[in-house]
PDB file of N, CA and C in Angstrom:
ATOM      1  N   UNK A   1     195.861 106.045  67.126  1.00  0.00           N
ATOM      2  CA  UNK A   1     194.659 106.119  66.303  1.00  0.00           C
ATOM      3  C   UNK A   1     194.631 104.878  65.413  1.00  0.00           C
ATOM      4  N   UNK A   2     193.563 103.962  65.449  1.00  0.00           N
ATOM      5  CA  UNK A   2     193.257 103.104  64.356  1.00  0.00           C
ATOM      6  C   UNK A   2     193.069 103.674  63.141  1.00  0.00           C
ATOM      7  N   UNK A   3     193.425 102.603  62.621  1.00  0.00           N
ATOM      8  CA  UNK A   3     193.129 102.726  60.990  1.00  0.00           C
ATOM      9  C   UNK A   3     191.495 103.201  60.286  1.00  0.00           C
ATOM     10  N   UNK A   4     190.597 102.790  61.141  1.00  0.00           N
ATOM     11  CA  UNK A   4     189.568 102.716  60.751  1.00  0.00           C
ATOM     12  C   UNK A   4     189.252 104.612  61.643  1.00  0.00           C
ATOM     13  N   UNK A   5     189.913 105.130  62.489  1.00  0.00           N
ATOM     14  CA  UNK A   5     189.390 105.930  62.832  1.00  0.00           C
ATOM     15  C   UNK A   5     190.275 107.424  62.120  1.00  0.00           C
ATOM     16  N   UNK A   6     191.375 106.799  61.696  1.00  0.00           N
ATOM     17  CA  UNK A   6     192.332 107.519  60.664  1.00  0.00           C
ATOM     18  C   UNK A   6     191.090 107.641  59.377  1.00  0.00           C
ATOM     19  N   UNK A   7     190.674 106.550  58.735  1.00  0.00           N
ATOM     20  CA  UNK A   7     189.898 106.840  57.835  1.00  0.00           C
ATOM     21  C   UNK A   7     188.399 107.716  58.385  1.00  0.00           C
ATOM     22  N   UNK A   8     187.907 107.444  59.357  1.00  0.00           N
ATOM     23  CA  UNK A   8     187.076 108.830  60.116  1.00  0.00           C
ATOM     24  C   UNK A   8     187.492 109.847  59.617  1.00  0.00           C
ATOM     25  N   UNK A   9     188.597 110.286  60.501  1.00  0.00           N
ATOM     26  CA  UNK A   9     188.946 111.796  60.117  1.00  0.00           C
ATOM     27  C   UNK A   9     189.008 111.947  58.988  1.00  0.00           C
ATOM     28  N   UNK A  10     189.956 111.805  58.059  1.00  0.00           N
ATOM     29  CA  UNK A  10     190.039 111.921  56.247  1.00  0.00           C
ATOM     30  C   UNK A  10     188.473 112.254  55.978  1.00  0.00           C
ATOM     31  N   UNK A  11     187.291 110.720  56.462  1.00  0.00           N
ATOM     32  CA  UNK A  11     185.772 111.391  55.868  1.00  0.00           C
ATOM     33  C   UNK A  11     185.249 112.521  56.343  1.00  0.00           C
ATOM     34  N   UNK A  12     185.781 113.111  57.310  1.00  0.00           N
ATOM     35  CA  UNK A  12     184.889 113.898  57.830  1.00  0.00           C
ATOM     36  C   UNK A  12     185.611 115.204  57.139  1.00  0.00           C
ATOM     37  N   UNK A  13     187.090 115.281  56.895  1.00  0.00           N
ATOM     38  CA  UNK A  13     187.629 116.444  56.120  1.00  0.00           C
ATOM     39  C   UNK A  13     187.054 116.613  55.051  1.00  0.00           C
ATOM     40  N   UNK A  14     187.063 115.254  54.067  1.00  0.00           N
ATOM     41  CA  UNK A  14     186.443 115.712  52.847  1.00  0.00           C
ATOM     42  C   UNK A  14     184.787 115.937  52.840  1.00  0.00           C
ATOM     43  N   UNK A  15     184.440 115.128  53.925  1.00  0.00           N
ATOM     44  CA  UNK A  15     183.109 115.949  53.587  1.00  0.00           C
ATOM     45  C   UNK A  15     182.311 117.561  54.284  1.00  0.00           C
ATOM     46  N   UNK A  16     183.824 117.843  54.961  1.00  0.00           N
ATOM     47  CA  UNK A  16     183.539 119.211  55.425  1.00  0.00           C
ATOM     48  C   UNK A  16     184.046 120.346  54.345  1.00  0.00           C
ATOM     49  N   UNK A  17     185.313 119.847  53.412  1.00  0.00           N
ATOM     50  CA  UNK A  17     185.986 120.646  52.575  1.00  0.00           C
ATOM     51  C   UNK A  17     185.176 120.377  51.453  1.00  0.00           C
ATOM     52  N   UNK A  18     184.278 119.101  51.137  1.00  0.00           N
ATOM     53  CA  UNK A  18     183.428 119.169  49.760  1.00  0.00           C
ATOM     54  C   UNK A  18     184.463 118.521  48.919  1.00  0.00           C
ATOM     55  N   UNK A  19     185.544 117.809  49.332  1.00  0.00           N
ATOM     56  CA  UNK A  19     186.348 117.265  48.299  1.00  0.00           C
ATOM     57  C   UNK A  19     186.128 115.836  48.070  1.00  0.00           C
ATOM     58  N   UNK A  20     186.479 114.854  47.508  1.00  0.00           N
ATOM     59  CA  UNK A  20     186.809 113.234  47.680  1.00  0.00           C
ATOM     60  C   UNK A  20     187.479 112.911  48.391  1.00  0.00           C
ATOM     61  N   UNK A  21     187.663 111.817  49.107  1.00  0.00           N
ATOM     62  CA  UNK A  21     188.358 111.143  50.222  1.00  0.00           C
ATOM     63  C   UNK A  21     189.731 110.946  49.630  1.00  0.00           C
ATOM     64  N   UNK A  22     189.621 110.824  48.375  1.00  0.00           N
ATOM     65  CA  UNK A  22     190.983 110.236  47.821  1.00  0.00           C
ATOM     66  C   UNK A  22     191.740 111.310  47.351  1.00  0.00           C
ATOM     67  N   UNK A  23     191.260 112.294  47.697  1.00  0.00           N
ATOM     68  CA  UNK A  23     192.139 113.516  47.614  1.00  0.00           C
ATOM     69  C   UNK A  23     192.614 114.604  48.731  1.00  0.00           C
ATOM     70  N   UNK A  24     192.013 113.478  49.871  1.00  0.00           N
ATOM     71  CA  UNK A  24     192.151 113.930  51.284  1.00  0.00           C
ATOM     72  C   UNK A  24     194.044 113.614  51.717  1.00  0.00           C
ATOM     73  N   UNK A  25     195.106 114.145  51.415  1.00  0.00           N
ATOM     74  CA  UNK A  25     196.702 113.481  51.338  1.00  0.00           C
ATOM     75  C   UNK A  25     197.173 114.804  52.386  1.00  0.00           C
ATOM     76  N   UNK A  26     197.934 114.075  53.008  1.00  0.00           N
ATOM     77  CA  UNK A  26     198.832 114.964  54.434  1.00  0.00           C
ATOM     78  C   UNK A  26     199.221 115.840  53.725  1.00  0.00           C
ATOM     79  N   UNK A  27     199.838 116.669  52.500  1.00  0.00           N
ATOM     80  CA  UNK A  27     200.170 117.895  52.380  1.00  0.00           C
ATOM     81  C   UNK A  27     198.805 118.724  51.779  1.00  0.00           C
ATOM     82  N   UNK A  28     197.601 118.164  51.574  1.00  0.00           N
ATOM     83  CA  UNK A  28     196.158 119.593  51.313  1.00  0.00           C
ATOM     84  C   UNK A  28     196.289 120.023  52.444  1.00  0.00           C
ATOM     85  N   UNK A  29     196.348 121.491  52.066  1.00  0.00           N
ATOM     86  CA  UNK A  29     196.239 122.679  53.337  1.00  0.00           C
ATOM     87  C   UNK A  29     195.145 123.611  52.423  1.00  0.00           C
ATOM     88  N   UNK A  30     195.271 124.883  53.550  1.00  0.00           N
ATOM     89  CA  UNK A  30     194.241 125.976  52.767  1.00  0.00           C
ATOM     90  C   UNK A  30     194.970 126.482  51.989  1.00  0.00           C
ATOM     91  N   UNK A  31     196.819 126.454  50.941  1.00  0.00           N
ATOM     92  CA  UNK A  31     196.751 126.978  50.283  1.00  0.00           C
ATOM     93  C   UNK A  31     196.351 126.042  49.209  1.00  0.00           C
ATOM     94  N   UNK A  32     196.114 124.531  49.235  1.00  0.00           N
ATOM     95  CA  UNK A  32     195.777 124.147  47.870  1.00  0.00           C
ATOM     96  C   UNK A  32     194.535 123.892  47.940  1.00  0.00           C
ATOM     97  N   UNK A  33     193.770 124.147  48.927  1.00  0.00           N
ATOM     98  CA  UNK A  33     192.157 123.275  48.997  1.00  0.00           C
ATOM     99  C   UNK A  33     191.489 124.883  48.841  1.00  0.00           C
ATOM    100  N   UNK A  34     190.425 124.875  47.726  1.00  0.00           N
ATOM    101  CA  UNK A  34     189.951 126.060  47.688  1.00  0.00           C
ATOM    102  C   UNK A  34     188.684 125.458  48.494  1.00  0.00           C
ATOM    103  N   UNK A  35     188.158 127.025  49.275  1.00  0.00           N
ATOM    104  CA  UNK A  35     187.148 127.030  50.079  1.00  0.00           C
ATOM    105  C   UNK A  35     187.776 126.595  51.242  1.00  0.00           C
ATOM    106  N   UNK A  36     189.080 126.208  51.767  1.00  0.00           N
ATOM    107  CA  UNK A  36     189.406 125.698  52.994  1.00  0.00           C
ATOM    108  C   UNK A  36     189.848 127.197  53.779  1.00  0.00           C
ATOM    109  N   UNK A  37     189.021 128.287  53.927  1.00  0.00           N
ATOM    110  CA  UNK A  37     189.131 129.321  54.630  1.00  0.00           C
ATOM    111  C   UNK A  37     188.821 129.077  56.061  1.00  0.00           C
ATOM    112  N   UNK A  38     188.802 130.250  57.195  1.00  0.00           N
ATOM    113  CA  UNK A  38     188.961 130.152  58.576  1.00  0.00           C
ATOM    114  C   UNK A  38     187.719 129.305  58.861  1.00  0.00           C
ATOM    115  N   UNK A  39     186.331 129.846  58.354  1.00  0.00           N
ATOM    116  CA  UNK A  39     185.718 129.595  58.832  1.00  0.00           C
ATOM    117  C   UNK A  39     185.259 128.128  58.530  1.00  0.00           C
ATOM    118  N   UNK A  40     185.498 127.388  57.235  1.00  0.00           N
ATOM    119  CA  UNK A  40     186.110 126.219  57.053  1.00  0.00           C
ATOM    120  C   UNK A  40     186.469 125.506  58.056  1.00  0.00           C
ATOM    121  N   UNK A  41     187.926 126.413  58.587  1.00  0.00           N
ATOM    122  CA  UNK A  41     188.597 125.244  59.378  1.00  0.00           C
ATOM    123  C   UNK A  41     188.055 125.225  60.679  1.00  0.00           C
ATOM    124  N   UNK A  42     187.160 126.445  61.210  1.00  0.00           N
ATOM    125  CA  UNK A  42     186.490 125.723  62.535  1.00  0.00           C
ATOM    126  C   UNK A  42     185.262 125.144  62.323  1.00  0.00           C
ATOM    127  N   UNK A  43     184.819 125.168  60.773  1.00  0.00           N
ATOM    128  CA  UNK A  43     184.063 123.820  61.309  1.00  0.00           C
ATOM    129  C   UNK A  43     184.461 122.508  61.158  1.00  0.00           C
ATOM    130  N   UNK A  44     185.362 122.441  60.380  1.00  0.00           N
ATOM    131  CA  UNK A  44     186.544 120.631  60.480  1.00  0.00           C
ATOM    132  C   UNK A  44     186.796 121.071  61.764  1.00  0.00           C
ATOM    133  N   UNK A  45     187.374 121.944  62.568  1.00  0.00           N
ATOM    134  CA  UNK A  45     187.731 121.395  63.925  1.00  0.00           C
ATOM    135  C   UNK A  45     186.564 120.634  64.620  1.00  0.00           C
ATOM    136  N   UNK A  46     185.062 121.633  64.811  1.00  0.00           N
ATOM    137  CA  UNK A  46     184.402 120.816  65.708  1.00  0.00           C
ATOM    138  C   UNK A  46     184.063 119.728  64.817  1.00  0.00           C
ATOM    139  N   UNK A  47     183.912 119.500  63.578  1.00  0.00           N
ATOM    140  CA  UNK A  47     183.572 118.242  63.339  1.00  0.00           C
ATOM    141  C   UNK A  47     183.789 116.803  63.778  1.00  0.00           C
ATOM    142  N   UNK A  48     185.528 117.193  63.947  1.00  0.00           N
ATOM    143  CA  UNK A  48     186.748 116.485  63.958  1.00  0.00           C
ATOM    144  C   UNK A  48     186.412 116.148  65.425  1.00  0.00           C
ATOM    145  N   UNK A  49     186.844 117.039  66.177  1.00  0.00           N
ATOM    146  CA  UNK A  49     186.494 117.032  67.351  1.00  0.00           C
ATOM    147  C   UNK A  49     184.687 116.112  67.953  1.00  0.00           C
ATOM    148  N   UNK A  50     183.833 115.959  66.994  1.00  0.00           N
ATOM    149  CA  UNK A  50     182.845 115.543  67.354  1.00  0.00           C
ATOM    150  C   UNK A  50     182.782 113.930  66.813  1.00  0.00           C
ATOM    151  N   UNK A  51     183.473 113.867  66.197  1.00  0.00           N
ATOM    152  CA  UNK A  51     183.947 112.693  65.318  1.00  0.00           C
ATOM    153  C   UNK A  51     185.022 111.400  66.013  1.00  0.00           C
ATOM    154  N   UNK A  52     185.690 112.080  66.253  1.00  0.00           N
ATOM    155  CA  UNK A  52     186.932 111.848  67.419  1.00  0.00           C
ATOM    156  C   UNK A  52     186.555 111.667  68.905  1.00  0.00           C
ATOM    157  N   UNK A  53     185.233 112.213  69.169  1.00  0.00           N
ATOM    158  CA  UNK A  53     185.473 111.961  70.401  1.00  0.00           C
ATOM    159  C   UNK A  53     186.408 112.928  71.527  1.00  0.00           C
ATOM    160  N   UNK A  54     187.500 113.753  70.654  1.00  0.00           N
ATOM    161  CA  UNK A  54     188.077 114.844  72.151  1.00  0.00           C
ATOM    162  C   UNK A  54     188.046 116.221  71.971  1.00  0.00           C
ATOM    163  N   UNK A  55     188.776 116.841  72.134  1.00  0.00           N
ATOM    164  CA  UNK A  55     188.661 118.541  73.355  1.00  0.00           C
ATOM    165  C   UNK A  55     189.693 118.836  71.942  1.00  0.00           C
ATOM    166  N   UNK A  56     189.816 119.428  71.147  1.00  0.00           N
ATOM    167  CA  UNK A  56     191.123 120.338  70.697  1.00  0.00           C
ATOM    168  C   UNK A  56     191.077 121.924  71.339  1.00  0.00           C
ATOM    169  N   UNK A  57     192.811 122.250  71.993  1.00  0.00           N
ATOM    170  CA  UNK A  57     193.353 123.163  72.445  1.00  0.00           C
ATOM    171  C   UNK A  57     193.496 124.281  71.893  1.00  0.00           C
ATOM    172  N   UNK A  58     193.586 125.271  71.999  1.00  0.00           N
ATOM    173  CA  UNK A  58     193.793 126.569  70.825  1.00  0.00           C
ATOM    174  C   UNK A  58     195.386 126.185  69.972  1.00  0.00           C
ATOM    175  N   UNK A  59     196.201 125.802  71.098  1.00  0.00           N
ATOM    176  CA  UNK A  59     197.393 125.449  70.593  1.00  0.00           C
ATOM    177  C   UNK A  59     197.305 124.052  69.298  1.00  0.00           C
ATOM    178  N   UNK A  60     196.393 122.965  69.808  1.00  0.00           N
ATOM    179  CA  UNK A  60     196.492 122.193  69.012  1.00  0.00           C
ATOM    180  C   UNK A  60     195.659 122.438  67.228  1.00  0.00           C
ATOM    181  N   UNK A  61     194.648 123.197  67.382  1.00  0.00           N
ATOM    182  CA  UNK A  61     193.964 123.859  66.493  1.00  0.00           C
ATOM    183  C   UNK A  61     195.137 125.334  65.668  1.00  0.00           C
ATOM    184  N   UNK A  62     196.263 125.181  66.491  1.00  0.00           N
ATOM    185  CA  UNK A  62     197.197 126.460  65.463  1.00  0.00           C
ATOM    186  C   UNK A  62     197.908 125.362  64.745  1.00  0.00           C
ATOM    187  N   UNK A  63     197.978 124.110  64.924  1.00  0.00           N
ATOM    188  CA  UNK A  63     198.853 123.011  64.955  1.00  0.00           C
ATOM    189  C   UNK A  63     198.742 122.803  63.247  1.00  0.00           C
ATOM    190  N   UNK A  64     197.348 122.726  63.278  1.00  0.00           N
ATOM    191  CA  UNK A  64     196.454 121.605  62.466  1.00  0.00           C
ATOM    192  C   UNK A  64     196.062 122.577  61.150  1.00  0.00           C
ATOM    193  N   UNK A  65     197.605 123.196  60.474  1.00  0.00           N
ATOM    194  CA  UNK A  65     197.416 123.953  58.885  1.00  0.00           C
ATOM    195  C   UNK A  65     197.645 122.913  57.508  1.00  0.00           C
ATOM    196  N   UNK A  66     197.408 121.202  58.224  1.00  0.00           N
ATOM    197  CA  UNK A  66     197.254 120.989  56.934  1.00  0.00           C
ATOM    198  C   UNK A  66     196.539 119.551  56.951  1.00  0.00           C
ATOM    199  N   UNK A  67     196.360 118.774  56.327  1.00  0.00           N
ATOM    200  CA  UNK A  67     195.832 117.468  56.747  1.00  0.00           C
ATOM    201  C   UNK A  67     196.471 116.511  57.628  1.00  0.00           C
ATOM    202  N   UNK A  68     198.305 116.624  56.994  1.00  0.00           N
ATOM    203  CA  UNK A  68     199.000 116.286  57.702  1.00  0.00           C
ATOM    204  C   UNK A  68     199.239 116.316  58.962  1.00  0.00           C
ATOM    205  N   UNK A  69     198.961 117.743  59.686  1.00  0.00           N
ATOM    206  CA  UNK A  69     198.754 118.178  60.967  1.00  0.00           C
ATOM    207  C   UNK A  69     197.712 117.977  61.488  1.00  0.00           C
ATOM    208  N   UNK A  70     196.527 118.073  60.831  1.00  0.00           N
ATOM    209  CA  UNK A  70     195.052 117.919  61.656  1.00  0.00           C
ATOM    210  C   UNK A  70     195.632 115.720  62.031  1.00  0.00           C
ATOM    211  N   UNK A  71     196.350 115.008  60.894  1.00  0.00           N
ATOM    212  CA  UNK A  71     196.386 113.815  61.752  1.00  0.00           C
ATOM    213  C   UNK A  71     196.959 113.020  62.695  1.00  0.00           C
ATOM    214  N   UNK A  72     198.192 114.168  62.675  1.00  0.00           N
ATOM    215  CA  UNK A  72     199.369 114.187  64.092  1.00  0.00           C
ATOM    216  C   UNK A  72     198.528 115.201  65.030  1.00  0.00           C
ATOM    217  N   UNK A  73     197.510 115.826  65.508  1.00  0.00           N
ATOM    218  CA  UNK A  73     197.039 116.318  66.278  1.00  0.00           C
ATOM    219  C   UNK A  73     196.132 115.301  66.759  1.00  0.00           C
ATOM    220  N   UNK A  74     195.742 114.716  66.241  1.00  0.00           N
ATOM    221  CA  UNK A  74     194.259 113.687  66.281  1.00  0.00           C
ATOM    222  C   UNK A  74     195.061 112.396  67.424  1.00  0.00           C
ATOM    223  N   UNK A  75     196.173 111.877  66.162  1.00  0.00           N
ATOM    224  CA  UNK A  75     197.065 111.023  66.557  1.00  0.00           C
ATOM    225  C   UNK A  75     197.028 111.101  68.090  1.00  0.00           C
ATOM    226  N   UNK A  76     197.698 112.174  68.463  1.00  0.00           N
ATOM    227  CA  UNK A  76     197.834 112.255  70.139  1.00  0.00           C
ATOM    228  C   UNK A  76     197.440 112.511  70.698  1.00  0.00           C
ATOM    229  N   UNK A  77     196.154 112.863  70.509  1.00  0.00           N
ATOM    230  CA  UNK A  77     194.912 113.098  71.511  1.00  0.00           C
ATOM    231  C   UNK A  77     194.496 111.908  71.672  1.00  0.00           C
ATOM    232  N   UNK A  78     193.994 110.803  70.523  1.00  0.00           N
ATOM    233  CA  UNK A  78     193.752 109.699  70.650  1.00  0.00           C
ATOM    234  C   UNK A  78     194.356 108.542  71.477  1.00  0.00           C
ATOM    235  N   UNK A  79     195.919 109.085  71.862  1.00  0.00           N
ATOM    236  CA  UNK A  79     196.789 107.766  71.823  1.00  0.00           C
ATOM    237  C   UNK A  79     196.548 107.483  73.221  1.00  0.00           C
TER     238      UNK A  79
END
C-alpha cells in the first residue's frame, strides 16, 4: 500500500467514524472511538472496500477490530 493510499484509508475512517484524521492512530478501536458500533463498522468496511478498490473476506473483516488491523488487512489485499 502507498503512502498516499494509506492516507485514503485513515480519510475514509475518519470520515466514516466522524472523527479527525489526526486522530485516526493504529490502536482507535470500538472500545475508544464512541459511535464505532457494528453497524459503524460495516459501513467503514464497504467504504474501505470501495475506496481501496478490493473484496474484504468475512475472515478479513473479523481481522479488522482496530485501525491498526483495518491497515494490515488493507496492506495485503493491496500488496
Amino acid at each position: 500500500m502507498t503512502e498516499a493510499q494509506e492516507k485514503q484509508v485513515v480519510q475514509v475512517i475518519a470520515d466514516v467514524l466522524n472523527i479527525p484524521a489526526g486522530q485516526v492512530t493504529p490502536d482507535r478501536s470500538p472500545q475508544n472511538v464512541e459511535g464505532w458500533d457494528s453497524v459503524q463498522h460495516l459501513n467503514l468496511v464497504l467504504a474501505i472496500e470501495q475506496a481501496a478498490g478490493i473484496q474484504l473476506d468475512p475472515e478479513e473483516i473479523e481481522e479488522m477490530q482496530s485501525v491498526g488491523g483495518i491497515l494490515e488487512v488493507v496492506r495485503r489485499k493491496t500488496a
